[in-house]
N, C-alpha and C. Protein backbone atom coordinates (compact mmCIF):
# COMPACT_ATOMS: atom_id res chain seq x y z
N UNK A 1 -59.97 56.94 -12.02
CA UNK A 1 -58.78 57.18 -11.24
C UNK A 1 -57.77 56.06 -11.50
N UNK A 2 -56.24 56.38 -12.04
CA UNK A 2 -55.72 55.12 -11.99
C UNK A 2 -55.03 54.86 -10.97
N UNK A 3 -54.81 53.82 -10.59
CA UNK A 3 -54.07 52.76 -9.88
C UNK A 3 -52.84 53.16 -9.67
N UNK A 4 -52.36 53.43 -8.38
CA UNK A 4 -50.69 53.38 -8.19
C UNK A 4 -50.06 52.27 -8.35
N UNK A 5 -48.88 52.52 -9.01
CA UNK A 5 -48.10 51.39 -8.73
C UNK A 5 -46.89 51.52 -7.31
N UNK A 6 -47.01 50.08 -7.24
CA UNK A 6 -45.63 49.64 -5.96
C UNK A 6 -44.67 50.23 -6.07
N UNK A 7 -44.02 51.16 -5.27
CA UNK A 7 -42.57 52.12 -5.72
C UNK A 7 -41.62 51.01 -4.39
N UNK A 8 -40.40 50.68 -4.78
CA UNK A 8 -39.88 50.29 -3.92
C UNK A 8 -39.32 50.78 -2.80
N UNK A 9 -39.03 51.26 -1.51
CA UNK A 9 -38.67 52.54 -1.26
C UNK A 9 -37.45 52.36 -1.45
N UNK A 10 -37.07 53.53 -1.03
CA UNK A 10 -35.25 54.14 -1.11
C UNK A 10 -34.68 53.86 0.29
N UNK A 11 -35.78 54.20 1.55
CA UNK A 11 -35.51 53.70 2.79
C UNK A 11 -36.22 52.74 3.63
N UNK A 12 -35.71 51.89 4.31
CA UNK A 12 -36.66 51.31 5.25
C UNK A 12 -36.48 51.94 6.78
N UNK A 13 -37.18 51.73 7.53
CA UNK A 13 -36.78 51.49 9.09
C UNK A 13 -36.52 50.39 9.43
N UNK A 14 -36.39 50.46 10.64
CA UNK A 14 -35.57 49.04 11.16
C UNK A 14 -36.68 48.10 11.52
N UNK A 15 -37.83 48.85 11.85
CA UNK A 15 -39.52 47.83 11.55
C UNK A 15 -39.52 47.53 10.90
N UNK A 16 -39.57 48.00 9.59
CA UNK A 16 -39.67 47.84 8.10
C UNK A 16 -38.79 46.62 7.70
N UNK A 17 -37.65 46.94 8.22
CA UNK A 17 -36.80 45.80 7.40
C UNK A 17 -36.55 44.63 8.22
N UNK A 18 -36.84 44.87 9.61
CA UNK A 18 -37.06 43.20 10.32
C UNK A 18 -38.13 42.56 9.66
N UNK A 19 -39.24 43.26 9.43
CA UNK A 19 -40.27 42.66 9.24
C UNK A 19 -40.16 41.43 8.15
N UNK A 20 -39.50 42.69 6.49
CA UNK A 20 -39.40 42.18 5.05
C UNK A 20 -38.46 40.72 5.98
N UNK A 21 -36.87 40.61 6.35
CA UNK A 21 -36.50 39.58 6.86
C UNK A 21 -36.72 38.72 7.86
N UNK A 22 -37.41 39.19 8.25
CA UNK A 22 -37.96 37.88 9.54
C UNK A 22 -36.53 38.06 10.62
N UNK A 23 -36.77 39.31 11.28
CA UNK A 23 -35.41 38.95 12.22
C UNK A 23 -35.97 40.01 13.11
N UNK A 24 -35.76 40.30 14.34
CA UNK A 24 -36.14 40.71 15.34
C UNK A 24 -35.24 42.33 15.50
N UNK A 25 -35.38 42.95 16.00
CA UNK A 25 -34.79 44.53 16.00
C UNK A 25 -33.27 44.39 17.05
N UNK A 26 -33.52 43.64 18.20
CA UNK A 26 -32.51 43.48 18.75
C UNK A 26 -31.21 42.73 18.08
N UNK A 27 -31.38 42.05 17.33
CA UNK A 27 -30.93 41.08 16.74
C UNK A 27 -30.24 41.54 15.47
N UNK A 28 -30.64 42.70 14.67
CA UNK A 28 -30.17 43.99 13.65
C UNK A 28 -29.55 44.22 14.56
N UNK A 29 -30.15 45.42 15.57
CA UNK A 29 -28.68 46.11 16.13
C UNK A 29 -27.79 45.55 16.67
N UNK A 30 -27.38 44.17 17.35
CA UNK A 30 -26.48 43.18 17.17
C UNK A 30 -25.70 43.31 16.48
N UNK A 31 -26.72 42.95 15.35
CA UNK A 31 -24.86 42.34 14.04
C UNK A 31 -24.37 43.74 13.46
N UNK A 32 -25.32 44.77 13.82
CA UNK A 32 -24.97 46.02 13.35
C UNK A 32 -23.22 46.18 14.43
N UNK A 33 -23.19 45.55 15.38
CA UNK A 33 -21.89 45.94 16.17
C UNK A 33 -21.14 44.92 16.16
N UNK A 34 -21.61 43.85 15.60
CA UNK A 34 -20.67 42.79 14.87
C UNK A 34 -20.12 42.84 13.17
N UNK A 35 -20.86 43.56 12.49
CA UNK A 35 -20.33 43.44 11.22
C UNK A 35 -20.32 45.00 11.01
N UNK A 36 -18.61 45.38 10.42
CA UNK A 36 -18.59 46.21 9.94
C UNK A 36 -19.53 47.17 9.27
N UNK A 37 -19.56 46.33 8.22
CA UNK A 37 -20.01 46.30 6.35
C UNK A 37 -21.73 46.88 6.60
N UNK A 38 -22.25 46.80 8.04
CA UNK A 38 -23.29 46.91 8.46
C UNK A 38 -23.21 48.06 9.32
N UNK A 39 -23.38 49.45 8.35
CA UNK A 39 -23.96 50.63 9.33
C UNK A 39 -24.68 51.97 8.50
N UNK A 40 -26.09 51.30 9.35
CA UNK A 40 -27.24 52.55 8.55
C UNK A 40 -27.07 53.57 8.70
N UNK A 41 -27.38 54.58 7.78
CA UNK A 41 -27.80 56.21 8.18
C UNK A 41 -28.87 55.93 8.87
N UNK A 42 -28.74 57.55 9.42
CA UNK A 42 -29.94 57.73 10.62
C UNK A 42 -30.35 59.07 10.27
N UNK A 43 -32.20 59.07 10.27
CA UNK A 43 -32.73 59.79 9.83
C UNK A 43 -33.01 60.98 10.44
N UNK A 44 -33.38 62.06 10.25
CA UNK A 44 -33.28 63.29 10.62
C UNK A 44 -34.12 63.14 12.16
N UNK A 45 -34.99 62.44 12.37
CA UNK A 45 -35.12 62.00 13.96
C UNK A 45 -34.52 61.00 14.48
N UNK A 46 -33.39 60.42 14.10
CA UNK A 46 -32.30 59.78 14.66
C UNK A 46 -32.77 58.09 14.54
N UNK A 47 -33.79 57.91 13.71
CA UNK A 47 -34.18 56.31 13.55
C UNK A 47 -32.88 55.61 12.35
N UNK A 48 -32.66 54.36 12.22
CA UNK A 48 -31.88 53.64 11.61
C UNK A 48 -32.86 53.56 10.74
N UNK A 49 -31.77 53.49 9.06
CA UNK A 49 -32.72 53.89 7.93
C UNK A 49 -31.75 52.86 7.15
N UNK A 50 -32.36 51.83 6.22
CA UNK A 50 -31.64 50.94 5.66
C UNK A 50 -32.22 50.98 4.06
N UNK A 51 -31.43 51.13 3.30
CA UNK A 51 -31.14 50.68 1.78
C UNK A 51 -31.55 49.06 1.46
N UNK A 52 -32.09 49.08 0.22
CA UNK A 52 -32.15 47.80 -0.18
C UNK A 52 -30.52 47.22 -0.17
N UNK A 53 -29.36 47.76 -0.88
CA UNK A 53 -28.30 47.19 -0.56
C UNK A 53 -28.11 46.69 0.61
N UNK A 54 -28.41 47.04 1.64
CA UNK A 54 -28.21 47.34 3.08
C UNK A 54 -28.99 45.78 3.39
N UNK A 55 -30.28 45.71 3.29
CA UNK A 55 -31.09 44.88 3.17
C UNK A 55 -30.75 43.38 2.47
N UNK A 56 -29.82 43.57 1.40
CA UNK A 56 -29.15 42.40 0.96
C UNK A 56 -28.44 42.18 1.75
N UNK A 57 -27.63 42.85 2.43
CA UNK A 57 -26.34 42.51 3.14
C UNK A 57 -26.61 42.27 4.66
N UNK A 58 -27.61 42.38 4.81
CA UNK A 58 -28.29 41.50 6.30
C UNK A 58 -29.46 40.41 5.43
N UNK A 59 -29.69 40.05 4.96
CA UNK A 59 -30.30 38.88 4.18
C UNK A 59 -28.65 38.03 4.24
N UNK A 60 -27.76 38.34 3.63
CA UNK A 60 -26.73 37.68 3.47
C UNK A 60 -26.26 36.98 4.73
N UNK A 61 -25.82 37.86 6.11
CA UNK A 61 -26.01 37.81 7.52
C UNK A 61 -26.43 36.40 7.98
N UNK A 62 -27.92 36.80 7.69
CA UNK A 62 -28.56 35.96 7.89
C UNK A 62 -28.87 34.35 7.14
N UNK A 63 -28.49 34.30 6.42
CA UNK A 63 -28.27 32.85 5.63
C UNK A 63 -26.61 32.54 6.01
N UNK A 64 -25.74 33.66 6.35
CA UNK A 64 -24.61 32.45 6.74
C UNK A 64 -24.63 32.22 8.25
N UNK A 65 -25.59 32.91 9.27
CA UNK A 65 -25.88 32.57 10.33
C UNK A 65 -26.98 31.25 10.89
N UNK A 66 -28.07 31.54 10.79
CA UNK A 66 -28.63 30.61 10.42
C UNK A 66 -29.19 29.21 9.56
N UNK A 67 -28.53 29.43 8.51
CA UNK A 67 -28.59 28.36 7.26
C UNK A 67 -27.62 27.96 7.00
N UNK A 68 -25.98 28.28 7.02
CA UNK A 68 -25.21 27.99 6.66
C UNK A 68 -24.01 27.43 7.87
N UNK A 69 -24.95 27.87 9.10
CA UNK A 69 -24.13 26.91 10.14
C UNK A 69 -22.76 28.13 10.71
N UNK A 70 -22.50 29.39 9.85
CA UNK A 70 -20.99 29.95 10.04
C UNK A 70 -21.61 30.50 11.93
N UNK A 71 -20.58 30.67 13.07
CA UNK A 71 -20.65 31.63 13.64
C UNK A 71 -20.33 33.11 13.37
N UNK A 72 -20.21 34.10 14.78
CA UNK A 72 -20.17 35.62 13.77
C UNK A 72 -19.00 35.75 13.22
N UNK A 73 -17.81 35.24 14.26
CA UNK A 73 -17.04 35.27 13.36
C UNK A 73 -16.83 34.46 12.17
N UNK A 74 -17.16 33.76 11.73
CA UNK A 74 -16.39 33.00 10.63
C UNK A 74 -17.37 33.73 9.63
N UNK A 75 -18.73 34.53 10.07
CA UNK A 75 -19.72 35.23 8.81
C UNK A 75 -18.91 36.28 8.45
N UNK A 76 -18.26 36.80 9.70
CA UNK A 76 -17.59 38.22 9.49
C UNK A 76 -16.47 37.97 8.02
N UNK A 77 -15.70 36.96 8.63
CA UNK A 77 -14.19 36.56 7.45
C UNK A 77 -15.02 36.15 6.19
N UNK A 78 -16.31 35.22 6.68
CA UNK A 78 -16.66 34.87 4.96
C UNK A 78 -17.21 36.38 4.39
N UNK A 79 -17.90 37.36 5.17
CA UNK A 79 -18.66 38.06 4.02
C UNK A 79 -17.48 38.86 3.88
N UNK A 80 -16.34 39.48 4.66
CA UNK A 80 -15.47 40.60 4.05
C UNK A 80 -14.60 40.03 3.04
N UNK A 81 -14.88 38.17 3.27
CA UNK A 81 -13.82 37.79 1.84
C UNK A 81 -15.00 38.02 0.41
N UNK A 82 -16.42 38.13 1.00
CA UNK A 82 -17.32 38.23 -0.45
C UNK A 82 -17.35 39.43 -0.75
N UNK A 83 -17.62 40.63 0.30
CA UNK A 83 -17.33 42.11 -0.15
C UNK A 83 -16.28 42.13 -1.21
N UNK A 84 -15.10 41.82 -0.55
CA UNK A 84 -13.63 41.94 -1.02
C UNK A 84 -13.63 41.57 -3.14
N UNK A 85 -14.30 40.68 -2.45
CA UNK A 85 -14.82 39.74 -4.06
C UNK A 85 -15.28 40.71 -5.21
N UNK A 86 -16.15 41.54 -4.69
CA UNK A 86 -17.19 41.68 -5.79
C UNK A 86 -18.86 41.75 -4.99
N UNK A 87 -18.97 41.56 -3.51
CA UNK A 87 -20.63 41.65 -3.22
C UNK A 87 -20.79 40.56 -2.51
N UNK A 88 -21.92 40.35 -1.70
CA UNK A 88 -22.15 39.31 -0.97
C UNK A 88 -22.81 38.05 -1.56
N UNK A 89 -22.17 36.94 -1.38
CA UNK A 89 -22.47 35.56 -2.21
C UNK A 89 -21.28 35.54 -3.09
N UNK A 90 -20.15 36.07 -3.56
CA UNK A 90 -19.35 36.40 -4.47
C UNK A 90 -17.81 36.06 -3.07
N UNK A 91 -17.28 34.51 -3.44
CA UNK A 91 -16.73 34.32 -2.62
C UNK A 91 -14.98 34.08 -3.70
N UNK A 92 -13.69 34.71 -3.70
CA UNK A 92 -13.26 34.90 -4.22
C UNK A 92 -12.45 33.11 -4.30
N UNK A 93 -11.63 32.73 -5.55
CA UNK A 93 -10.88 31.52 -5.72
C UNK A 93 -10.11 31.23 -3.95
N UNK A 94 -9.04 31.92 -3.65
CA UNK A 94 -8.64 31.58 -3.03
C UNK A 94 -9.13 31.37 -1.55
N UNK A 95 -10.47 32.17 -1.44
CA UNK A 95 -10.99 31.68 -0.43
C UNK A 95 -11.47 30.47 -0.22
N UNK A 96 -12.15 30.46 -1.21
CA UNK A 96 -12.69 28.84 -1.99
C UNK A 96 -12.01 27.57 -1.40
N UNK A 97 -10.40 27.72 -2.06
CA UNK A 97 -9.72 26.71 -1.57
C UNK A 97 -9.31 26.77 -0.24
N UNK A 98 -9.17 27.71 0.61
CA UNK A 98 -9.26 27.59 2.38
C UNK A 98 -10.55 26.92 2.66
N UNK A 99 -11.04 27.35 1.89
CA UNK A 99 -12.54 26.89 2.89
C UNK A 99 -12.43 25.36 2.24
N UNK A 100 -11.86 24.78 1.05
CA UNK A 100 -12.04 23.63 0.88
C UNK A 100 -11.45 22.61 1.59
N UNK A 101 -10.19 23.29 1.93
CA UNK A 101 -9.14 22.27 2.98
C UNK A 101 -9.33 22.58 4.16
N UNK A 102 -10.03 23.65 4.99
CA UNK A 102 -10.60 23.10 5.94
C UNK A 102 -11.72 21.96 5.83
N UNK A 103 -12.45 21.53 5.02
CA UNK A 103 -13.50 21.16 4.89
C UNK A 103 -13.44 19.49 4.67
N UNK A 104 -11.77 19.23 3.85
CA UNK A 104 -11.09 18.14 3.36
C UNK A 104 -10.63 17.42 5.15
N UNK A 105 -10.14 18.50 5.46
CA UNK A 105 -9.08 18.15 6.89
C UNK A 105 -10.44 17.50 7.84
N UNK A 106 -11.99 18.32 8.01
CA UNK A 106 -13.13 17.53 9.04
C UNK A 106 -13.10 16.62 8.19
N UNK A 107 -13.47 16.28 7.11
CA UNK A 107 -13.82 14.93 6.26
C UNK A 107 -12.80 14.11 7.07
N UNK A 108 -11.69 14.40 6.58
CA UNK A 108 -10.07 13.43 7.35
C UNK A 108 -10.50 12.69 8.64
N UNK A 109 -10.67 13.97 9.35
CA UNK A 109 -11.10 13.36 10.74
C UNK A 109 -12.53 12.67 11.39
N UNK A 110 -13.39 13.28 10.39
CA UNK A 110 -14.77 12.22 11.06
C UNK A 110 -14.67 10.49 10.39
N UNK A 111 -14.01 10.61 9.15
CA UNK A 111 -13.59 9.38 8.49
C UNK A 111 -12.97 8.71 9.10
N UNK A 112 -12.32 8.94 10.13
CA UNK A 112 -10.82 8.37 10.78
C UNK A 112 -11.98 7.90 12.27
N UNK A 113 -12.74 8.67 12.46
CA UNK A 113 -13.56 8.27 14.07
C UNK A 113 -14.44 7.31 13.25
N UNK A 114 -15.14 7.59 12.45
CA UNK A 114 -16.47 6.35 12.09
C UNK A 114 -15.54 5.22 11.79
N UNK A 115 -14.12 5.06 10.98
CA UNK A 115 -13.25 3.64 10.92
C UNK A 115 -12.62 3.45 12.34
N UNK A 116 -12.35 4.11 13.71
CA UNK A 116 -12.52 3.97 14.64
C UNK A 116 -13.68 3.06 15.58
N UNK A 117 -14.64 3.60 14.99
CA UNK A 117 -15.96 3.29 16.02
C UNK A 117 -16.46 1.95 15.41
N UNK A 118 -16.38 1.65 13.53
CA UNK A 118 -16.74 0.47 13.10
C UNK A 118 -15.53 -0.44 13.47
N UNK A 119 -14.42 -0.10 13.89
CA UNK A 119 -13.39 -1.44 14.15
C UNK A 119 -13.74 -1.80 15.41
N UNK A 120 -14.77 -0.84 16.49
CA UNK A 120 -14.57 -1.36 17.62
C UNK A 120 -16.12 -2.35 17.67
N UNK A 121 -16.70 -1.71 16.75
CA UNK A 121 -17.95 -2.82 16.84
C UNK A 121 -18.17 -3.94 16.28
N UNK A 122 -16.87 -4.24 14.93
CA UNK A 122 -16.48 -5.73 14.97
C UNK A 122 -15.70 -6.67 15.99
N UNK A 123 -15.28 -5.56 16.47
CA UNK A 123 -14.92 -6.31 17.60
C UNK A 123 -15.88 -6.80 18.60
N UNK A 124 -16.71 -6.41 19.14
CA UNK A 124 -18.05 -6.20 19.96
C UNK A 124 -18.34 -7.89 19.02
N UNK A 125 -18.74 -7.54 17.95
CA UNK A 125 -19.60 -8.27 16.85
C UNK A 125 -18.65 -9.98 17.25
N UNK A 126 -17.13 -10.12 16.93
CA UNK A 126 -16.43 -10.82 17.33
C UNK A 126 -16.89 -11.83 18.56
N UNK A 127 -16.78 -10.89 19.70
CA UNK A 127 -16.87 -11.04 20.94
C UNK A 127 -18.19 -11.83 20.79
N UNK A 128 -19.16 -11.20 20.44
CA UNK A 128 -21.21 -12.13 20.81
C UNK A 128 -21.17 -13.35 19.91
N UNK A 129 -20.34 -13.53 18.59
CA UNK A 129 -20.05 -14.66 17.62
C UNK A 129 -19.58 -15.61 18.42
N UNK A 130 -18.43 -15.51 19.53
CA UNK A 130 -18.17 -16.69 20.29
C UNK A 130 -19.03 -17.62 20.88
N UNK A 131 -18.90 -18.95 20.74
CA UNK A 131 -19.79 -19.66 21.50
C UNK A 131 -19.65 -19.61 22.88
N UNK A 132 -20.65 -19.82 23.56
CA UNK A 132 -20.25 -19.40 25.06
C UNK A 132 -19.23 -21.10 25.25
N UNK A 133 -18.51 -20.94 26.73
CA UNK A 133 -18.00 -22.03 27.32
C UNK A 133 -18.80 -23.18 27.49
N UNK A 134 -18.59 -24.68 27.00
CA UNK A 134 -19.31 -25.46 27.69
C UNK A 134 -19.43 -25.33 29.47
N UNK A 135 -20.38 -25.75 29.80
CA UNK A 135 -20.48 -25.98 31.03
C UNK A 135 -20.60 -27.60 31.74
């Protein structure tokens, strides 16, 4: 008798595909009403039925939610600027450079608090260098 091979399917369920991603069912139908770009067919008994595409594009979700720090909105603007692109991970030039000068402008400002916070602790530093008053 030979051996089947692994067929990938064509559909998952929404068991199915929390499972493959490690994400909880409530938590799909969530971003399912947060992200567009995110809406399954439903199967002839009315279950949510997801595509491997589909499946990339909540994998995607999920690395700019959790791993990449974005909230929903800022996942929403980054992935419709990667749709827009060419696909998810596919982030176009000019987004690039928004996202770089926001990114230039926090640099600006945490640079400006840590030369803040080190001028005040030479000062501190200043201050304990003094010899105390004779007495």
């Amino acid at each position: 008798m030979a051996a089947r091979k692994a067929q990938k399917k064509i559909f998952y369920k929404i068991g199915e595909a929390c499972k493959l991603l490690d994400i909880q069912p409530y938590v799909l139908r969530y971003w399912e009403t947060e992200f567009s770009a995110l809406s399954p067919d439903k199967s002839k008994s009315g279950q949510r039925v997801y595509t491997q595409e589909e499946l990339g594009l909540i994998g995607r979700i999920k690395e700019l939610l959790y791993e990449e720090g974005f909230t929903i909105a800022g996942a929403k603007k980054k992935l419709e600027a990667e749709l827009a692109a060419g696909g998810p991970g596919e982030t176009p030039p000019e987004e690039l450079a928004e996202l770089d000068t926001r990114a230039a402008e926090r640099l600006q400002t945490l640079r400006q608090g840590v030369a803040e916070v080190l001028d005040d602790a030479r000062e501190l530093l200043a201050l304990l260098d003094r010899e105390p008053p004779a007495r």
